[in-house]
C-alpha atoms as a PDB file:
ATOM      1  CA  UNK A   1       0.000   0.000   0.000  1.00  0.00           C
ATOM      2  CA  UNK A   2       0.837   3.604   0.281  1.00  0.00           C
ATOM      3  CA  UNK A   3       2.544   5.209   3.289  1.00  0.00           C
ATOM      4  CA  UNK A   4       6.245   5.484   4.501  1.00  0.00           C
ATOM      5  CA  UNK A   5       8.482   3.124   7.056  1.00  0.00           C
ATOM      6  CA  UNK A   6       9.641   6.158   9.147  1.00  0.00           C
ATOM      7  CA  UNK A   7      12.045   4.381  11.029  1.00  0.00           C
ATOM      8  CA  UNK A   8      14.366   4.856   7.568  1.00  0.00           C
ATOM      9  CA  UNK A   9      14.545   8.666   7.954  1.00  0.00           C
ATOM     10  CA  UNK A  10      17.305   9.846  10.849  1.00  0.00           C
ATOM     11  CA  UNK A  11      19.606  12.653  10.888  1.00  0.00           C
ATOM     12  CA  UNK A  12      23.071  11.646  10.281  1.00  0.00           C
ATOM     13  CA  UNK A  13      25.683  12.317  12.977  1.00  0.00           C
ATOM     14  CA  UNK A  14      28.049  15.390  12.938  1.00  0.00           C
ATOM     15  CA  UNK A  15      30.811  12.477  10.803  1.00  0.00           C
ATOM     16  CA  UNK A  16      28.768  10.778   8.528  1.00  0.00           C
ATOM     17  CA  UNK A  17      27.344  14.445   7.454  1.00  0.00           C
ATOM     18  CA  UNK A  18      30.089  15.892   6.720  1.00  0.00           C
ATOM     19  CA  UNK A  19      31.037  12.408   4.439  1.00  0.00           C
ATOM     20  CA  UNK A  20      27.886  12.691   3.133  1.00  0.00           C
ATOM     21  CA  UNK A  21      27.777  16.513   2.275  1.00  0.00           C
ATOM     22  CA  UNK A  22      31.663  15.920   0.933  1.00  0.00           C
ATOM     23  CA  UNK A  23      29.680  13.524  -1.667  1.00  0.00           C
ATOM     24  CA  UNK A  24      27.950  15.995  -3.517  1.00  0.00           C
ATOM     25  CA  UNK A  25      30.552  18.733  -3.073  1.00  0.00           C
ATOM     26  CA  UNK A  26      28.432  20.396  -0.121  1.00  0.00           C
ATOM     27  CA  UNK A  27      30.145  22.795   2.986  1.00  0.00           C
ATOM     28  CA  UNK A  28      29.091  22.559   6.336  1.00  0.00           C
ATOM     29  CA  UNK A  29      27.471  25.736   6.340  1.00  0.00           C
ATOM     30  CA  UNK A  30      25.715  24.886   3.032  1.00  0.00           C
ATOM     31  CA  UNK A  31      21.604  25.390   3.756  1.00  0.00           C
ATOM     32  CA  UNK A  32      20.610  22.419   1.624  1.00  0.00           C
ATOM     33  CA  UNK A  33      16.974  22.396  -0.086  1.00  0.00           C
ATOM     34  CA  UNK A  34      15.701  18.923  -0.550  1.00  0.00           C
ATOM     35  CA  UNK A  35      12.926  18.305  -4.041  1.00  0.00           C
ATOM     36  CA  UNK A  36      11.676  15.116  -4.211  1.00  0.00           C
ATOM     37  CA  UNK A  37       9.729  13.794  -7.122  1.00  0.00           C
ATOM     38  CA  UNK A  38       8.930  13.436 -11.141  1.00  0.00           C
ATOM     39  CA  UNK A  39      10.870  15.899 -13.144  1.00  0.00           C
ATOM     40  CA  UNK A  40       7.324  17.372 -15.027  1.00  0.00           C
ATOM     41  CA  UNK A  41       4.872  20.322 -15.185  1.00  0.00           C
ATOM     42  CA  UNK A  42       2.932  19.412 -12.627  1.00  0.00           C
ATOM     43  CA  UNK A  43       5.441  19.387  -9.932  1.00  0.00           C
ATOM     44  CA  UNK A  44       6.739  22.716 -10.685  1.00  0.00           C
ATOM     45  CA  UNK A  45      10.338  22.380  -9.641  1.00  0.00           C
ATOM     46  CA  UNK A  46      10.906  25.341 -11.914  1.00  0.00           C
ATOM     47  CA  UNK A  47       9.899  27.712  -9.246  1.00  0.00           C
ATOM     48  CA  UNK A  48      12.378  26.480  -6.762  1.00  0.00           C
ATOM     49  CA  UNK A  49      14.964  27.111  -9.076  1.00  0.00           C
ATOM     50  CA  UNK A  50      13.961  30.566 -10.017  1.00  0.00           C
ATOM     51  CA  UNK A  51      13.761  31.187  -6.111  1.00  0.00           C
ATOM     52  CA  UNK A  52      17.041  30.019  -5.588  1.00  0.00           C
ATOM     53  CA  UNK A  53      18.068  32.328  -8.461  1.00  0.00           C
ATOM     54  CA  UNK A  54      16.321  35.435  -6.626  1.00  0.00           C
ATOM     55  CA  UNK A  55      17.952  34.698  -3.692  1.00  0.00           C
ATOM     56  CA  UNK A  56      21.351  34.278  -4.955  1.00  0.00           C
ATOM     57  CA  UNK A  57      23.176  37.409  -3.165  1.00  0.00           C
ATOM     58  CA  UNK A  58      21.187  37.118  -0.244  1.00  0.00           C
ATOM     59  CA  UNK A  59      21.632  33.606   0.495  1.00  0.00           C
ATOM     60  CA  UNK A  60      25.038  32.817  -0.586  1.00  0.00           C
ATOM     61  CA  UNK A  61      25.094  29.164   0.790  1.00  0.00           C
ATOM     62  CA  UNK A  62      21.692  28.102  -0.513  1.00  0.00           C
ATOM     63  CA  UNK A  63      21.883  24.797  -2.385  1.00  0.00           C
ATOM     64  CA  UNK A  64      19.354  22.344  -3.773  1.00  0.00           C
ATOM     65  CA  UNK A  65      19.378  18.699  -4.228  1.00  0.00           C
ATOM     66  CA  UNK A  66      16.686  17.468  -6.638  1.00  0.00           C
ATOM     67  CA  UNK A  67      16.086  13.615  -6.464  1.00  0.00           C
ATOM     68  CA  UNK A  68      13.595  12.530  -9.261  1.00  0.00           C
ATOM     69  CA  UNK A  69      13.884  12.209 -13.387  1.00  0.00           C
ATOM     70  CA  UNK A  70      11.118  13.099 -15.437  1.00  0.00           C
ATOM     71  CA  UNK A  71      11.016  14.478 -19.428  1.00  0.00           C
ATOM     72  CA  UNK A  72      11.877  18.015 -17.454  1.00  0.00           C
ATOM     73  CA  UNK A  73      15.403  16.777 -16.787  1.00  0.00           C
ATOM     74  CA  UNK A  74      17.160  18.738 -19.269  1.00  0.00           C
ATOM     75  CA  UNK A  75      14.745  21.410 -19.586  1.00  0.00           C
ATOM     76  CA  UNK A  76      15.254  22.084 -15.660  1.00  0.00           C
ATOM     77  CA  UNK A  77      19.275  22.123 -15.996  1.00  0.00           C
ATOM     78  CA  UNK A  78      19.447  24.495 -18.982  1.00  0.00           C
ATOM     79  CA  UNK A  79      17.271  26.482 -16.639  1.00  0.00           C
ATOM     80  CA  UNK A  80      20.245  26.277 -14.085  1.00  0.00           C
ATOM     81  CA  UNK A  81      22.470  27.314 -16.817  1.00  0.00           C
ATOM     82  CA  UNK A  82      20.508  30.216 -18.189  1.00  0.00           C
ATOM     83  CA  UNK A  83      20.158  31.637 -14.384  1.00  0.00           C
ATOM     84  CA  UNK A  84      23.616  30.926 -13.375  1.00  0.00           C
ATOM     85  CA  UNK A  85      23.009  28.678 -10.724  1.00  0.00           C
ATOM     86  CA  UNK A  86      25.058  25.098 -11.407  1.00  0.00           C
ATOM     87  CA  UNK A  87      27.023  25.556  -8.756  1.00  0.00           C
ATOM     88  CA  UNK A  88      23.620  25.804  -6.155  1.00  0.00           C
ATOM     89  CA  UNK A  89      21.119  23.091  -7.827  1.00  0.00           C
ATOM     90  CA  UNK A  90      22.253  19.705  -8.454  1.00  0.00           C
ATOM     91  CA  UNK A  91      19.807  17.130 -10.307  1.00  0.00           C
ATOM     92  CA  UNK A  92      20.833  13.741  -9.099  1.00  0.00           C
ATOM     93  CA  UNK A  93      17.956  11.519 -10.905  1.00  0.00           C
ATOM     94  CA  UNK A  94      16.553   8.553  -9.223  1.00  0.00           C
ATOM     95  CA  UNK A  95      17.858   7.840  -5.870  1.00  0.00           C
ATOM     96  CA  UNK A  96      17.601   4.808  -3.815  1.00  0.00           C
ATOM     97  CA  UNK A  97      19.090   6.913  -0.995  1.00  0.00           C
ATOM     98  CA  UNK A  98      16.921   9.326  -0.392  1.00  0.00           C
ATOM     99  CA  UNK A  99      16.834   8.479   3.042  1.00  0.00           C
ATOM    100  CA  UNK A 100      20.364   8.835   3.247  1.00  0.00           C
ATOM    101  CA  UNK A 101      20.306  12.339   1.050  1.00  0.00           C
ATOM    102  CA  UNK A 102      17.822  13.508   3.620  1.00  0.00           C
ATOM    103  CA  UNK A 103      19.809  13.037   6.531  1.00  0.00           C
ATOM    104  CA  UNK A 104      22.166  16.057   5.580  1.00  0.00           C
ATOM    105  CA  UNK A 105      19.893  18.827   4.091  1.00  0.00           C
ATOM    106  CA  UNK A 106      17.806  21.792   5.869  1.00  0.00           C
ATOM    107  CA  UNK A 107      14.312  22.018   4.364  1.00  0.00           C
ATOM    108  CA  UNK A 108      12.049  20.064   2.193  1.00  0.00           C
ATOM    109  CA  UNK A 109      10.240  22.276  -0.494  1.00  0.00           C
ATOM    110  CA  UNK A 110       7.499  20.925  -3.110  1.00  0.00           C
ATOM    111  CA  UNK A 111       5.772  23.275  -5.878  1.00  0.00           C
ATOM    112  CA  UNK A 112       3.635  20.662  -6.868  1.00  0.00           C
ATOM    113  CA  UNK A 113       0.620  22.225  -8.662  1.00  0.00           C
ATOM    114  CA  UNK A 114      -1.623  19.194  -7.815  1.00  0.00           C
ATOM    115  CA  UNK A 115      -0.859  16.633  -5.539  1.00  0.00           C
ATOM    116  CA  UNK A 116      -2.484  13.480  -4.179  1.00  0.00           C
ATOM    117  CA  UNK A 117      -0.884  11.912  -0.888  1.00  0.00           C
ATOM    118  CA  UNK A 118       2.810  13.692  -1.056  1.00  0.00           C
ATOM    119  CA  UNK A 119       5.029  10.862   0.258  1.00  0.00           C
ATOM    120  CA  UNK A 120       7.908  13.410  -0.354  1.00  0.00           C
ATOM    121  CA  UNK A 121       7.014  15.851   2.203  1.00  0.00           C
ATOM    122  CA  UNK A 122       5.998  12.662   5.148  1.00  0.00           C
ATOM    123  CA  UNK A 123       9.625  11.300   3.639  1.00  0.00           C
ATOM    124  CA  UNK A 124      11.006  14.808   4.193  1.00  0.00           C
ATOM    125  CA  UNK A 125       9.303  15.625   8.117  1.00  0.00           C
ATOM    126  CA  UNK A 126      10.587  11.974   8.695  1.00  0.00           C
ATOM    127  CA  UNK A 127      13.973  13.148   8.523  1.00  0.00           C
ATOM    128  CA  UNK A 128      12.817  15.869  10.866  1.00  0.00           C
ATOM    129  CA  UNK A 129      13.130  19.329   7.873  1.00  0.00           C
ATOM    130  CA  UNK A 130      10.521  21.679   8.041  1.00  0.00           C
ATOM    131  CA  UNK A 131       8.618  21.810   4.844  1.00  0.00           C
ATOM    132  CA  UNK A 132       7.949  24.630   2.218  1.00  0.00           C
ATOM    133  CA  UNK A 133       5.168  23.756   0.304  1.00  0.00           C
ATOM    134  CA  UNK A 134       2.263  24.566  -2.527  1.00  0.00           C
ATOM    135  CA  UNK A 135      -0.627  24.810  -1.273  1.00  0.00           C
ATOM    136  CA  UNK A 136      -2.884  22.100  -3.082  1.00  0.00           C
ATOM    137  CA  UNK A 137      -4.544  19.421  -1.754  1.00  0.00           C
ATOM    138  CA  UNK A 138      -2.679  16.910  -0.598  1.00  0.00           C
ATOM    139  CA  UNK A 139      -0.139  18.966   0.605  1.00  0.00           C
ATOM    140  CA  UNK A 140      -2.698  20.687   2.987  1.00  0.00           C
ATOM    141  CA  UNK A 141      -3.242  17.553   4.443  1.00  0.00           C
ATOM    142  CA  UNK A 142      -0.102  16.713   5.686  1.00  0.00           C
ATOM    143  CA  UNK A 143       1.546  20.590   6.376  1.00  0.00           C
ATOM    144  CA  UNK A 144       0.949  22.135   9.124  1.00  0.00           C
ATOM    145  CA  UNK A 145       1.902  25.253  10.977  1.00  0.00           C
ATOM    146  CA  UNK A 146       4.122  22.821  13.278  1.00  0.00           C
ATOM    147  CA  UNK A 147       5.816  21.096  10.004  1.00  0.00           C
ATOM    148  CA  UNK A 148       6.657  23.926   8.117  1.00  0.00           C
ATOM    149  CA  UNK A 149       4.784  27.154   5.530  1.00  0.00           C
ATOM    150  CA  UNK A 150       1.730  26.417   2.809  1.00  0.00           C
ATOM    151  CA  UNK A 151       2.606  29.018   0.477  1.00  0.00           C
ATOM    152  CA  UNK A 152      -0.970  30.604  -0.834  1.00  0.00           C
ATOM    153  CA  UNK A 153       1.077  31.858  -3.808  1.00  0.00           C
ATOM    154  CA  UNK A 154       2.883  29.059  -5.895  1.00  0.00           C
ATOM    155  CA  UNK A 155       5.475  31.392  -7.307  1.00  0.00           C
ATOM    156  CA  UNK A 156       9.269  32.043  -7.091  1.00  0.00           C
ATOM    157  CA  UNK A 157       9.153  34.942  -5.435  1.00  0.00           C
ATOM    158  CA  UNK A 158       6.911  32.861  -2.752  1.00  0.00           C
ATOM    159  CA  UNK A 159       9.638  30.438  -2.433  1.00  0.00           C
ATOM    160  CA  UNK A 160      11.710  32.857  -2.389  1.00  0.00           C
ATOM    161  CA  UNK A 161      10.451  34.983   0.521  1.00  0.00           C
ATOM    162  CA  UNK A 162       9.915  31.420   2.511  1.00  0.00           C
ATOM    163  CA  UNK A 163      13.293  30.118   1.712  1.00  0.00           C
ATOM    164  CA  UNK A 164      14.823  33.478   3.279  1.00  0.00           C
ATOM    165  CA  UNK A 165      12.984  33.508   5.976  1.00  0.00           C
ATOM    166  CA  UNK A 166      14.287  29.781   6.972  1.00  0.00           C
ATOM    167  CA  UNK A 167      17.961  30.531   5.934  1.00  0.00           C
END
């Protein structure tokens, strides 16, 4: 059936992040955004990356790890490009690690446009990261004021604005 074994999310000890972090060329004092999901229209991960764009004097250590492949793969990276931003978004494809991936970043963020029951985010507040989500409706079932921000506005600068406000 659906649902998530939550005993597979932890935070990784103080060693095994900085290992971890090492892996995909991440500091420390990196604040590491963590997309899960299908590289297509509906989840939206365009407007993460044109928040992390906005925010790219502000926030100098803002990264993003995006775990998923989709037919937006390439689209998404020439996005990077275009903004400037390969050295702060990484698109790692399908992971069977995502527990592991988890265990080192800072927030969870989805811009999903529609969404049904959003393992991602329960995956995400298993691993103990407050969430910054679209508001839709699935992801108004499982956000709340405790677990993170429902953004009323699904655009970049709403990101954007939440994203700084966590940093």
């Amino acid at each position: 059936g659906i649902g998530v074994n939550t005993s597979k999310f932890y935070k990784a000890s103080d060693e095994a992040r900085i290992e971890i972090r090492k892996e995909f060329g991440l500091s420390g004092d990196d604040f590491v955004v963590a997309v899960i999901g299908e590289l297509n229209d509906n989840k939206n991960q365009e407007a993460i990356i044109k928040a992390i764009a906005l925010l790219k004097s502000e926030c100098p250590n803002l990264k993003a790890l995006f775990m998923g492949k989709g037919e937006k793969a390439e689209y998404l990276k020439n996005l990077c490009s275009e903004l400037n931003i390969n050295d702060r978004v990484q698109i790692l494809g399908y992971r069977h690690d995502v527990n592991r991936i988890l265990s080192v970043c800072n927030l969870g963020a989805s811009a999903s446009l529609r969404e049904g029951l959003g393992l991602n985010l329960i995956e995400e507040m298993a691993s103990g990261l407050p969430i910054v989500a679209s508001q839709n409706r699935g992801h108004k079932d499982i956000v709340t004021k405790d677990s993170g921000v429902l953004l009323q506005d699904n655009s970049e600068h709403a990101f954007a604005d939440a994203f700084l406000q966590l940093y």
